[in-house]
PDB file of N, CA and C in Angstrom:
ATOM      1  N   UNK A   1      33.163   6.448 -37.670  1.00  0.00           N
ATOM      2  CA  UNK A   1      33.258   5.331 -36.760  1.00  0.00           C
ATOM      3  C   UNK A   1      32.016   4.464 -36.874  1.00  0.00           C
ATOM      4  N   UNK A   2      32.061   3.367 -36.958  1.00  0.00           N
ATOM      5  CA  UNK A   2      30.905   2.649 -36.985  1.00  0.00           C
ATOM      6  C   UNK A   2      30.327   2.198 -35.590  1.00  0.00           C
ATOM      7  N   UNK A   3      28.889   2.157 -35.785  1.00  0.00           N
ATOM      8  CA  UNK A   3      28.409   2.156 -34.481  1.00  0.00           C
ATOM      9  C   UNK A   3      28.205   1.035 -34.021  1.00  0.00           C
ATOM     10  N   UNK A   4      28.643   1.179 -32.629  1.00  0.00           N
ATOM     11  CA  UNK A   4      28.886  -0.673 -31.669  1.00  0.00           C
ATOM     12  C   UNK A   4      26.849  -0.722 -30.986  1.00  0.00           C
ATOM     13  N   UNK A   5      26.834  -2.036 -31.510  1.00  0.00           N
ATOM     14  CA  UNK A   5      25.765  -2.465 -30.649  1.00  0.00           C
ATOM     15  C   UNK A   5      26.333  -2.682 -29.342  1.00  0.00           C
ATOM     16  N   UNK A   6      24.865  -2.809 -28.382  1.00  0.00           N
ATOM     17  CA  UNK A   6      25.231  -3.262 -27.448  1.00  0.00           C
ATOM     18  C   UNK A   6      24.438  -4.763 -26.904  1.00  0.00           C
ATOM     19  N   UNK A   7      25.779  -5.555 -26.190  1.00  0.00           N
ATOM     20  CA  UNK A   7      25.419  -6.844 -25.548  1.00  0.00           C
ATOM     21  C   UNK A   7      23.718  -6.606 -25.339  1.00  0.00           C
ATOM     22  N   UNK A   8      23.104  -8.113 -25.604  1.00  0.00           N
ATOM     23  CA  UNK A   8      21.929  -8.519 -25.166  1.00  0.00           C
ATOM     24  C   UNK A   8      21.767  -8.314 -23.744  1.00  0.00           C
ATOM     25  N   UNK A   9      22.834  -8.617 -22.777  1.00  0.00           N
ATOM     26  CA  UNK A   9      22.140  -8.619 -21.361  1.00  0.00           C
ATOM     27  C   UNK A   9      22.233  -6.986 -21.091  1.00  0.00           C
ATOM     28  N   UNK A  10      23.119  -6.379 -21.702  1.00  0.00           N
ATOM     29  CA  UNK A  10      23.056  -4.942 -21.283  1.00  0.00           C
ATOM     30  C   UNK A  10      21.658  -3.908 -21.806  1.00  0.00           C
ATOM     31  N   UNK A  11      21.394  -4.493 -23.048  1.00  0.00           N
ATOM     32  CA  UNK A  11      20.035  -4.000 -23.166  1.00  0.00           C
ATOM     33  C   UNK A  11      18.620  -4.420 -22.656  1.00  0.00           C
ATOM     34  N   UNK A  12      18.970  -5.681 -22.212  1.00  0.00           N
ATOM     35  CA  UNK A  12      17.603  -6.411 -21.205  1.00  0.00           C
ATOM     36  C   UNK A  12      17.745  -5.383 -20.083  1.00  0.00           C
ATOM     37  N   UNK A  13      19.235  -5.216 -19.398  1.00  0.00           N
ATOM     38  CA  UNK A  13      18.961  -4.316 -18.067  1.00  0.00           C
ATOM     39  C   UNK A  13      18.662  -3.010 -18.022  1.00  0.00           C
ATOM     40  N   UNK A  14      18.877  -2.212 -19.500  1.00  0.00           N
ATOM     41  CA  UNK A  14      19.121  -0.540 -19.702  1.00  0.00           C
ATOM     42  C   UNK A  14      17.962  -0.338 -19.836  1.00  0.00           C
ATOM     43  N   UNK A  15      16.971  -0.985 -20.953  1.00  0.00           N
ATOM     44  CA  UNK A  15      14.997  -0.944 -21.280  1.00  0.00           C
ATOM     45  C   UNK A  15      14.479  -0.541 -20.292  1.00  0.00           C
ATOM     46  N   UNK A  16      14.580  -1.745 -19.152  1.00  0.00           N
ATOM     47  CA  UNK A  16      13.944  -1.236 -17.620  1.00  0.00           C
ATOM     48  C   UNK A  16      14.450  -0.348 -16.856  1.00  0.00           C
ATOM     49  N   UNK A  17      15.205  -0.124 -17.016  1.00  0.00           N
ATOM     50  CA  UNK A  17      15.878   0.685 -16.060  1.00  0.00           C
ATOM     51  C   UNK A  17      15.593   2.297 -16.352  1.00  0.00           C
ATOM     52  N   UNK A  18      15.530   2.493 -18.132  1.00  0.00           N
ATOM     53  CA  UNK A  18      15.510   3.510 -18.558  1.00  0.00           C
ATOM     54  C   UNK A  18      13.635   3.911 -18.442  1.00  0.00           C
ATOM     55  N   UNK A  19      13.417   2.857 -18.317  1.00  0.00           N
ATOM     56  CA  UNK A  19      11.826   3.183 -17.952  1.00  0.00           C
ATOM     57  C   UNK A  19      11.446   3.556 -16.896  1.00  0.00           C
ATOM     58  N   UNK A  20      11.892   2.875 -15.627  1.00  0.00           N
ATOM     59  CA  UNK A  20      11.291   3.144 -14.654  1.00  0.00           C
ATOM     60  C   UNK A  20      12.035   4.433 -14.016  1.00  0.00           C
ATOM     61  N   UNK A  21      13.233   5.214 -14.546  1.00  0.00           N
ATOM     62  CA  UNK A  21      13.798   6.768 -14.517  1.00  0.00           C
ATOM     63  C   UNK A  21      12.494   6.940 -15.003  1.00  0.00           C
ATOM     64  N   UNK A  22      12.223   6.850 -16.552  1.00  0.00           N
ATOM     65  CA  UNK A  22      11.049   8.272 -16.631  1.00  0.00           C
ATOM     66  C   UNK A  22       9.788   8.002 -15.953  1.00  0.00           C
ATOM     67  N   UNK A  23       9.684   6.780 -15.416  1.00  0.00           N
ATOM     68  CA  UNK A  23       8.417   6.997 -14.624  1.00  0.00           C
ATOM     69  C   UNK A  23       8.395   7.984 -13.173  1.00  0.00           C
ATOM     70  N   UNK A  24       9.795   7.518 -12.470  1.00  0.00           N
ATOM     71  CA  UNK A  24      10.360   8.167 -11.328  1.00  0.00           C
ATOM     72  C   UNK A  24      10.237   9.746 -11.458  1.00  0.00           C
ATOM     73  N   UNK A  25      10.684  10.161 -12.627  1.00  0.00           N
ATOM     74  CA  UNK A  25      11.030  11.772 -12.887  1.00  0.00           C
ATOM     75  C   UNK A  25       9.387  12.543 -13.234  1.00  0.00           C
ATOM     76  N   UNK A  26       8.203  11.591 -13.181  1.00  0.00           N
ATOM     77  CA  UNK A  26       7.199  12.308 -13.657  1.00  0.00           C
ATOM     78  C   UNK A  26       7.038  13.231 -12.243  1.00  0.00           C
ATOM     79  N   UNK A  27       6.920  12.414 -10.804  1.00  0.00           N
ATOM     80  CA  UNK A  27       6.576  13.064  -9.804  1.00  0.00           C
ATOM     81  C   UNK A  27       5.851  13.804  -9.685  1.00  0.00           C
ATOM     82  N   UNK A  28       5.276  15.146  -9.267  1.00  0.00           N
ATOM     83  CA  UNK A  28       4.315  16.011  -8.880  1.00  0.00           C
ATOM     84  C   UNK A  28       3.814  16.552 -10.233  1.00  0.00           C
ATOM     85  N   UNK A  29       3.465  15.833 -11.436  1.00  0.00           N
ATOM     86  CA  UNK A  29       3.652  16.430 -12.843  1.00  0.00           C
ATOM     87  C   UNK A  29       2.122  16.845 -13.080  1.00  0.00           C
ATOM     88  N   UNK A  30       1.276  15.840 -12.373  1.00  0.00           N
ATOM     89  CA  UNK A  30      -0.440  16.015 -12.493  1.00  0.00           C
ATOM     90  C   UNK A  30      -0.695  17.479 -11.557  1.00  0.00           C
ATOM     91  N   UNK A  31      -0.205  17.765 -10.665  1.00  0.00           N
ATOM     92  CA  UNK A  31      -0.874  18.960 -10.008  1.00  0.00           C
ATOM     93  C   UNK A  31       0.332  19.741  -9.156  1.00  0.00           C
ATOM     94  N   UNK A  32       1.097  19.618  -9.652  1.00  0.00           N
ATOM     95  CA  UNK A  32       2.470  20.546  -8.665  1.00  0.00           C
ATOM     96  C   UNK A  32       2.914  20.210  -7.459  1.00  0.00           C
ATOM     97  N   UNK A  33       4.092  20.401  -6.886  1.00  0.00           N
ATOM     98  CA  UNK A  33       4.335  20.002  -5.630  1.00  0.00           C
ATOM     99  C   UNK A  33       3.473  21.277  -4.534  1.00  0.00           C
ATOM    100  N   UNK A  34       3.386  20.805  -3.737  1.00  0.00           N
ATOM    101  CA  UNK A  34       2.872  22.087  -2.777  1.00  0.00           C
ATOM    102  C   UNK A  34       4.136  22.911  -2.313  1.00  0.00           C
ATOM    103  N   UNK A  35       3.631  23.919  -2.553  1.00  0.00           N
ATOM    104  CA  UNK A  35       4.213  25.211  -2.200  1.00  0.00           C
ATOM    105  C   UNK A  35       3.766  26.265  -1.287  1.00  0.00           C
ATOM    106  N   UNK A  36       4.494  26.997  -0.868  1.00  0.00           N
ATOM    107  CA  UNK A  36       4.251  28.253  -0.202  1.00  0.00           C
ATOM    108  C   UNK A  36       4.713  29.623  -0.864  1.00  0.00           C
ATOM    109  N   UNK A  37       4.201  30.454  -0.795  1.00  0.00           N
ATOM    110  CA  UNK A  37       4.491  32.026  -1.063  1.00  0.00           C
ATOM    111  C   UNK A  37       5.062  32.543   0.193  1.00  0.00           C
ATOM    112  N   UNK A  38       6.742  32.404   0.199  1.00  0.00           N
ATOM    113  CA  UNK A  38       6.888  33.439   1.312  1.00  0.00           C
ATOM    114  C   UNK A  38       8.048  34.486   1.288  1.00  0.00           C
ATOM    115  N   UNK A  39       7.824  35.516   1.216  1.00  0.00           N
ATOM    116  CA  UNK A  39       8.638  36.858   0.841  1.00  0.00           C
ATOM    117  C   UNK A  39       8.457  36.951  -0.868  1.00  0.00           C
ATOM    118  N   UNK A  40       8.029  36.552  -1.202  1.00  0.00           N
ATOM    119  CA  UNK A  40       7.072  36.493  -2.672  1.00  0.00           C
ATOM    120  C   UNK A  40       8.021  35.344  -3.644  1.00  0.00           C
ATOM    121  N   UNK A  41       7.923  34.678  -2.855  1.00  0.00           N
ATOM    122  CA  UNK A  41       8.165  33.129  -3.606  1.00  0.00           C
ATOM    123  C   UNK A  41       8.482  32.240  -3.458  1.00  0.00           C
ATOM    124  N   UNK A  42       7.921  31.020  -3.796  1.00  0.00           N
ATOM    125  CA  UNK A  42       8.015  29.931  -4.122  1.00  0.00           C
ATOM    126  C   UNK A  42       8.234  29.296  -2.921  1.00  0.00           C
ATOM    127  N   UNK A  43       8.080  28.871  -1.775  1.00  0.00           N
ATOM    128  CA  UNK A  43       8.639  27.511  -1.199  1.00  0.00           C
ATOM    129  C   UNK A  43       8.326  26.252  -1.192  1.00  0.00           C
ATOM    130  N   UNK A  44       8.951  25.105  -1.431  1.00  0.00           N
ATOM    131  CA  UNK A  44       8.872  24.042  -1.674  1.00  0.00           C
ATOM    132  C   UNK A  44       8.269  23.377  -0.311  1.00  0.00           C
ATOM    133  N   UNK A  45       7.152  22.986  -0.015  1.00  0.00           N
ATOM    134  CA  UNK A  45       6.583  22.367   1.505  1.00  0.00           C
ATOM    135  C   UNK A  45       8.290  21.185   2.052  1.00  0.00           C
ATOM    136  N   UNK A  46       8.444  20.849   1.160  1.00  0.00           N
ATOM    137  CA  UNK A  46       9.365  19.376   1.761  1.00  0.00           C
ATOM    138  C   UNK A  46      10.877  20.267   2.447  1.00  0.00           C
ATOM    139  N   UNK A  47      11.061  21.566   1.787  1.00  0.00           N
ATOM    140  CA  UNK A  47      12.339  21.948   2.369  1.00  0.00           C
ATOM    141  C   UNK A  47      12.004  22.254   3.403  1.00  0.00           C
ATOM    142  N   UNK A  48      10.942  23.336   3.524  1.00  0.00           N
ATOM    143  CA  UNK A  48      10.333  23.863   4.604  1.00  0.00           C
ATOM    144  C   UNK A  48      10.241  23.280   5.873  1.00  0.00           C
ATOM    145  N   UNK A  49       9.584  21.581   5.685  1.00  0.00           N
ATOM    146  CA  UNK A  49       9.539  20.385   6.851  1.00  0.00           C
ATOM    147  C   UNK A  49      11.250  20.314   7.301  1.00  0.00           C
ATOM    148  N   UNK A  50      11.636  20.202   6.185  1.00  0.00           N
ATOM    149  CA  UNK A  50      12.977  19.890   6.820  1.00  0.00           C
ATOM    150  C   UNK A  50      14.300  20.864   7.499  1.00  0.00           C
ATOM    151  N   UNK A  51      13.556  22.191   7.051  1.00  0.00           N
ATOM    152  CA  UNK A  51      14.374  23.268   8.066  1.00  0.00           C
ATOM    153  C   UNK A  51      13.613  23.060   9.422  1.00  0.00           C
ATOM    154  N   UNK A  52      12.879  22.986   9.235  1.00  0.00           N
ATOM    155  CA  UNK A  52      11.697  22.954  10.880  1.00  0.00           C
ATOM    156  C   UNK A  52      11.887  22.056  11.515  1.00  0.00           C
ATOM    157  N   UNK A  53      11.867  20.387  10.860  1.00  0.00           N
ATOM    158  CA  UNK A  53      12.489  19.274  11.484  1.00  0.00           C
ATOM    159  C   UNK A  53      13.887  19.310  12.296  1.00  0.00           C
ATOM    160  N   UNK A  54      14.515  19.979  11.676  1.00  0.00           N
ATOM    161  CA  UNK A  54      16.430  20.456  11.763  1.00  0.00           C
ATOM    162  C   UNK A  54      16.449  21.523  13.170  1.00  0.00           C
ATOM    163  N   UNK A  55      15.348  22.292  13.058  1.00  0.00           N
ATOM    164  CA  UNK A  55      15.543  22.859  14.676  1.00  0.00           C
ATOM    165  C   UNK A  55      14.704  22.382  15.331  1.00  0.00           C
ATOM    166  N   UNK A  56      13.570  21.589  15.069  1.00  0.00           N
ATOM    167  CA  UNK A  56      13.176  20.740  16.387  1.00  0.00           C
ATOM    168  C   UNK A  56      14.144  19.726  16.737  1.00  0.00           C
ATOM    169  N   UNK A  57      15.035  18.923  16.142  1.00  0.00           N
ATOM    170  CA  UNK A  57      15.955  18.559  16.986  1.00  0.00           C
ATOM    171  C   UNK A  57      17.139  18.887  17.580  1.00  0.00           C
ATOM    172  N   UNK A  58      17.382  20.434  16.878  1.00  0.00           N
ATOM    173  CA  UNK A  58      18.285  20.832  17.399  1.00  0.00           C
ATOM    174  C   UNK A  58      17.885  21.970  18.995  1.00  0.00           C
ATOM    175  N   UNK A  59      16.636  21.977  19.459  1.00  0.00           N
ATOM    176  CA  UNK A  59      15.706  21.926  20.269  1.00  0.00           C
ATOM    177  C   UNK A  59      15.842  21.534  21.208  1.00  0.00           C
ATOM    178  N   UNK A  60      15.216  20.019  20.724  1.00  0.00           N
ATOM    179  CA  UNK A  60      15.352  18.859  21.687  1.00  0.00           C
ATOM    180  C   UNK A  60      16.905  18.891  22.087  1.00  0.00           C
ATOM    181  N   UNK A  61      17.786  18.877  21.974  1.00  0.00           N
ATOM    182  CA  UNK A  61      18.972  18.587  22.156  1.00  0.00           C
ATOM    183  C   UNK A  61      19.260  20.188  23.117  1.00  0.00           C
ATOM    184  N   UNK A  62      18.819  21.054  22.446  1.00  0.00           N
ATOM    185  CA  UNK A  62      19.156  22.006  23.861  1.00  0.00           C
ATOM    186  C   UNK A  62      18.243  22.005  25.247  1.00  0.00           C
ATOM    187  N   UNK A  63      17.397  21.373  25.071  1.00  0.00           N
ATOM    188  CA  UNK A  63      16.196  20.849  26.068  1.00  0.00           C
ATOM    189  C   UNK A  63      16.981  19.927  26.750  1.00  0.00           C
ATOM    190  N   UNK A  64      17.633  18.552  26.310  1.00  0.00           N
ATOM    191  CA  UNK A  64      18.669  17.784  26.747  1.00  0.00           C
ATOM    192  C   UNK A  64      19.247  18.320  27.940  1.00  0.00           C
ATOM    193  N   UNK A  65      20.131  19.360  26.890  1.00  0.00           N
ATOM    194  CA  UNK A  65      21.335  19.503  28.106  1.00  0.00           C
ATOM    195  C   UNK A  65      21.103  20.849  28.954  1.00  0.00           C
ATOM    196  N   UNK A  66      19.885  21.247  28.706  1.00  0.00           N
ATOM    197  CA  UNK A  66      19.846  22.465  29.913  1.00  0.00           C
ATOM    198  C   UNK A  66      18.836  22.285  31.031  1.00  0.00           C
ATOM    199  N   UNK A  67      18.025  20.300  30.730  1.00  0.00           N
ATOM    200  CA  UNK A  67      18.174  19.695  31.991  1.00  0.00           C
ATOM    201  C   UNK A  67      18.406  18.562  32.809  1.00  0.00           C
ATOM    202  N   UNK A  68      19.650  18.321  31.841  1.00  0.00           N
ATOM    203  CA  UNK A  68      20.467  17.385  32.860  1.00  0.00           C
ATOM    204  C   UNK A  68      20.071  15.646  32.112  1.00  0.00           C
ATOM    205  N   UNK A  69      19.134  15.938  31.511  1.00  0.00           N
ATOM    206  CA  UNK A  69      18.850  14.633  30.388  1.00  0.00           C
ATOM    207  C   UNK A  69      20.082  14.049  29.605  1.00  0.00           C
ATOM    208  N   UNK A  70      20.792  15.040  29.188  1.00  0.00           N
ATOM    209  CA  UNK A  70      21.615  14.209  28.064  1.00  0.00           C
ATOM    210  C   UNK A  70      22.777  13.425  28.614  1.00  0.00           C
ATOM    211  N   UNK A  71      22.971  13.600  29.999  1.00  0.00           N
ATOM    212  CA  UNK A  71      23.968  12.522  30.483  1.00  0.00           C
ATOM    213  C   UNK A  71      22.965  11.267  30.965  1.00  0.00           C
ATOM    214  N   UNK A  72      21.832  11.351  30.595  1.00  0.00           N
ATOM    215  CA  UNK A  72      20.884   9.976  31.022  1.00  0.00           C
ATOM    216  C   UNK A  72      20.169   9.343  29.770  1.00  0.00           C
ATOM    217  N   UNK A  73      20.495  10.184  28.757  1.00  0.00           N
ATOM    218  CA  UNK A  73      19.909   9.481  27.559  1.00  0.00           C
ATOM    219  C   UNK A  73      21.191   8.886  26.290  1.00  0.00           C
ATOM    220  N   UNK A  74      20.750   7.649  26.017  1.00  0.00           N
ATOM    221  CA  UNK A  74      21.869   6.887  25.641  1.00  0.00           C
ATOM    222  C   UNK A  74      21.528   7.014  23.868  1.00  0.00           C
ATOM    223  N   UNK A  75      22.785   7.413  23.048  1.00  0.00           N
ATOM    224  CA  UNK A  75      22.539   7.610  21.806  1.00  0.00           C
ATOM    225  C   UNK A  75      21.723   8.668  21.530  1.00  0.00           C
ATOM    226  N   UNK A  76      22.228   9.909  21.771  1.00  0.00           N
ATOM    227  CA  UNK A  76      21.607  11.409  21.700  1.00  0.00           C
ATOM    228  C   UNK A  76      21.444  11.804  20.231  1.00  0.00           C
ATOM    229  N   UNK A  77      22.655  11.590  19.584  1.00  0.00           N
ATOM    230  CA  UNK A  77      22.235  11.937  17.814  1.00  0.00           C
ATOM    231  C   UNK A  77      21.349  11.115  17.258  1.00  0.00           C
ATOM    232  N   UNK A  78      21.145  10.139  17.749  1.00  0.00           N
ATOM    233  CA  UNK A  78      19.870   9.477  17.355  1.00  0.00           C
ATOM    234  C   UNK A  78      18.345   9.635  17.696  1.00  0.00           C
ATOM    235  N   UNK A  79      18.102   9.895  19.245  1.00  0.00           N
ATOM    236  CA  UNK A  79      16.957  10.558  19.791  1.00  0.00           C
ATOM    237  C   UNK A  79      16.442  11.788  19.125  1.00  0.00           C
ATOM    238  N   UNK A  80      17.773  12.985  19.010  1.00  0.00           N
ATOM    239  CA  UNK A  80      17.457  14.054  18.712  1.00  0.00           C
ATOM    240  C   UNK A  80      17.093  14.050  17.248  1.00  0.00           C
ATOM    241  N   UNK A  81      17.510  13.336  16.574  1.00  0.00           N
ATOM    242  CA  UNK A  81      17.135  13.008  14.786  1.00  0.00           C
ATOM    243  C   UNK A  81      16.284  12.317  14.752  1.00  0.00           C
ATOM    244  N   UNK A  82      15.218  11.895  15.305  1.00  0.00           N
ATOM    245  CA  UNK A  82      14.259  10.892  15.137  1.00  0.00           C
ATOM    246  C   UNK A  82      13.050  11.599  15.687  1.00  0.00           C
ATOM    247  N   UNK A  83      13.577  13.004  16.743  1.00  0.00           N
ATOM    248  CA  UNK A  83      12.506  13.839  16.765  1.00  0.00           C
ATOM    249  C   UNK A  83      12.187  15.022  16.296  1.00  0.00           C
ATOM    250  N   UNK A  84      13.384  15.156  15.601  1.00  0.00           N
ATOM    251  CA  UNK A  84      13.292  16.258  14.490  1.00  0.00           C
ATOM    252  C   UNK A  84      12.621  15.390  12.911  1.00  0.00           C
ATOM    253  N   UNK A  85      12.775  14.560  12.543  1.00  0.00           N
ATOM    254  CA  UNK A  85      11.970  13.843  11.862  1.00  0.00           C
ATOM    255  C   UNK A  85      10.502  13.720  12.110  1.00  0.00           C
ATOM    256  N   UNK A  86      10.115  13.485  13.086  1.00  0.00           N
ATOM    257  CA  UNK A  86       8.576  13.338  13.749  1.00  0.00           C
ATOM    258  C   UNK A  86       8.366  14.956  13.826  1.00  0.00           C
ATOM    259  N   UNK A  87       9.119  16.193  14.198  1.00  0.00           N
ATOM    260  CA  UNK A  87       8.513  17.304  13.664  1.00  0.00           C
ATOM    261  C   UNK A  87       8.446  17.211  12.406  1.00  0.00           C
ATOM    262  N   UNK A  88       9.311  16.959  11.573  1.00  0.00           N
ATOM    263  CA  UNK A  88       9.270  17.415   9.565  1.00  0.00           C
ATOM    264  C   UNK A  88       8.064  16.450   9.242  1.00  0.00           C
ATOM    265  N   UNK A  89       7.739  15.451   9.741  1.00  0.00           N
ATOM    266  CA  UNK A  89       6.590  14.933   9.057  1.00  0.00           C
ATOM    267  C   UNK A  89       5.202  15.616   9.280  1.00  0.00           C
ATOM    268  N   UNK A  90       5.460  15.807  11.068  1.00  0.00           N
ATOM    269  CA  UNK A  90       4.147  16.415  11.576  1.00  0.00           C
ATOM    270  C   UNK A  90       3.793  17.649  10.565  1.00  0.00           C
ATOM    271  N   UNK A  91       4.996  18.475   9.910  1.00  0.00           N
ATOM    272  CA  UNK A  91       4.831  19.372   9.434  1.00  0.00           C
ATOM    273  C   UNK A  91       4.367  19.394   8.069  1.00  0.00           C
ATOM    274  N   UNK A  92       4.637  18.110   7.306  1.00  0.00           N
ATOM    275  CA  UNK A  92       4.906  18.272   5.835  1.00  0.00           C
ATOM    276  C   UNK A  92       3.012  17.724   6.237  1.00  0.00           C
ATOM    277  N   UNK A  93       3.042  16.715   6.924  1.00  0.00           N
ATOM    278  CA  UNK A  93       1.648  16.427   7.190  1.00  0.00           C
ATOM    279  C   UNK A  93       0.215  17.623   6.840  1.00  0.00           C
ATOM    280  N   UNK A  94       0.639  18.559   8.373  1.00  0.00           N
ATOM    281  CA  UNK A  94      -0.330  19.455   8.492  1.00  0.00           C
ATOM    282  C   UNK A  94      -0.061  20.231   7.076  1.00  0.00           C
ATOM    283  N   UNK A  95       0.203  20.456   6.630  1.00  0.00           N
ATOM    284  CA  UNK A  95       1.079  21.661   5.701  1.00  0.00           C
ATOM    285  C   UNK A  95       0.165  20.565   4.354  1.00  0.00           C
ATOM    286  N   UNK A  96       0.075  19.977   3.901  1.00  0.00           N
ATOM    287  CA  UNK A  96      -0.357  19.118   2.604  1.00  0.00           C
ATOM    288  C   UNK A  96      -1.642  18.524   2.699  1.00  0.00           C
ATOM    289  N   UNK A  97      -2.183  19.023   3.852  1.00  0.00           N
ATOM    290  CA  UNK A  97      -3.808  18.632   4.648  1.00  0.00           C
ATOM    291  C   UNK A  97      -3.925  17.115   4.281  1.00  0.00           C
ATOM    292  N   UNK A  98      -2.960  16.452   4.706  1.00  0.00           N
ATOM    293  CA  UNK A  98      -3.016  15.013   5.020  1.00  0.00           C
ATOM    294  C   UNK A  98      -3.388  14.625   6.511  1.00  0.00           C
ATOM    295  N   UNK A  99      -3.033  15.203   7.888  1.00  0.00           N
ATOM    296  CA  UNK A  99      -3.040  15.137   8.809  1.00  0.00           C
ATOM    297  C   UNK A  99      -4.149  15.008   9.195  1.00  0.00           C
ATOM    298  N   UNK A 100      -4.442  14.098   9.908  1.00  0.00           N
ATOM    299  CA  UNK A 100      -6.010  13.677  10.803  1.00  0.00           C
ATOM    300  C   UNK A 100      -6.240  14.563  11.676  1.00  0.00           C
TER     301      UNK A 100
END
């Protein structure tokens, strides 16, 4: 089969595009992502924030309704996800000694 070039505008858009993937994919390549050792291996800090984030709002939300808050707070899946977020950061924060 002989081989098809491809259109000029499709290779103006694929060059960049294919570049800035391998720049994207270098990520933690200079010094590793941070990790934890726990039960003898490996945890990734970012999952970690985000199991922790996931029950601080699922937390907050039992905090809600066992006092009487969640029939006074308007847009609850949103409150409760925005403070389970503010835990996963607080966490990924302290956890990566970024935190002030």
């Amino acid at each position: 089969m002989p081989r098809r070039n491809l259109p000029i505008p499709t290779r103006v858009l694929l060059v960049p595009a294919l570049a800035g993937l391998g720049l994207a994919l270098q990520g933690c390549s200079t010094h590793g992502a941070p990790s934890y050792a726990i039960f003898g291996a490996y945890f990734p800090l970012w999952l970690l924030s985000g199991l922790i984030g996931a029950a601080g709002a699922l937390i907050a939300h039992r905090i809600f309704v066992m006092t009487g808050w969640a029939s006074w707070i308007p847009l609850q899946l949103s409150v409760c996800v925005a403070i389970g977020v503010m835990v996963a950061v607080v966490v990924w924060l302290s956890g990566s000694g970024h935190f002030l």
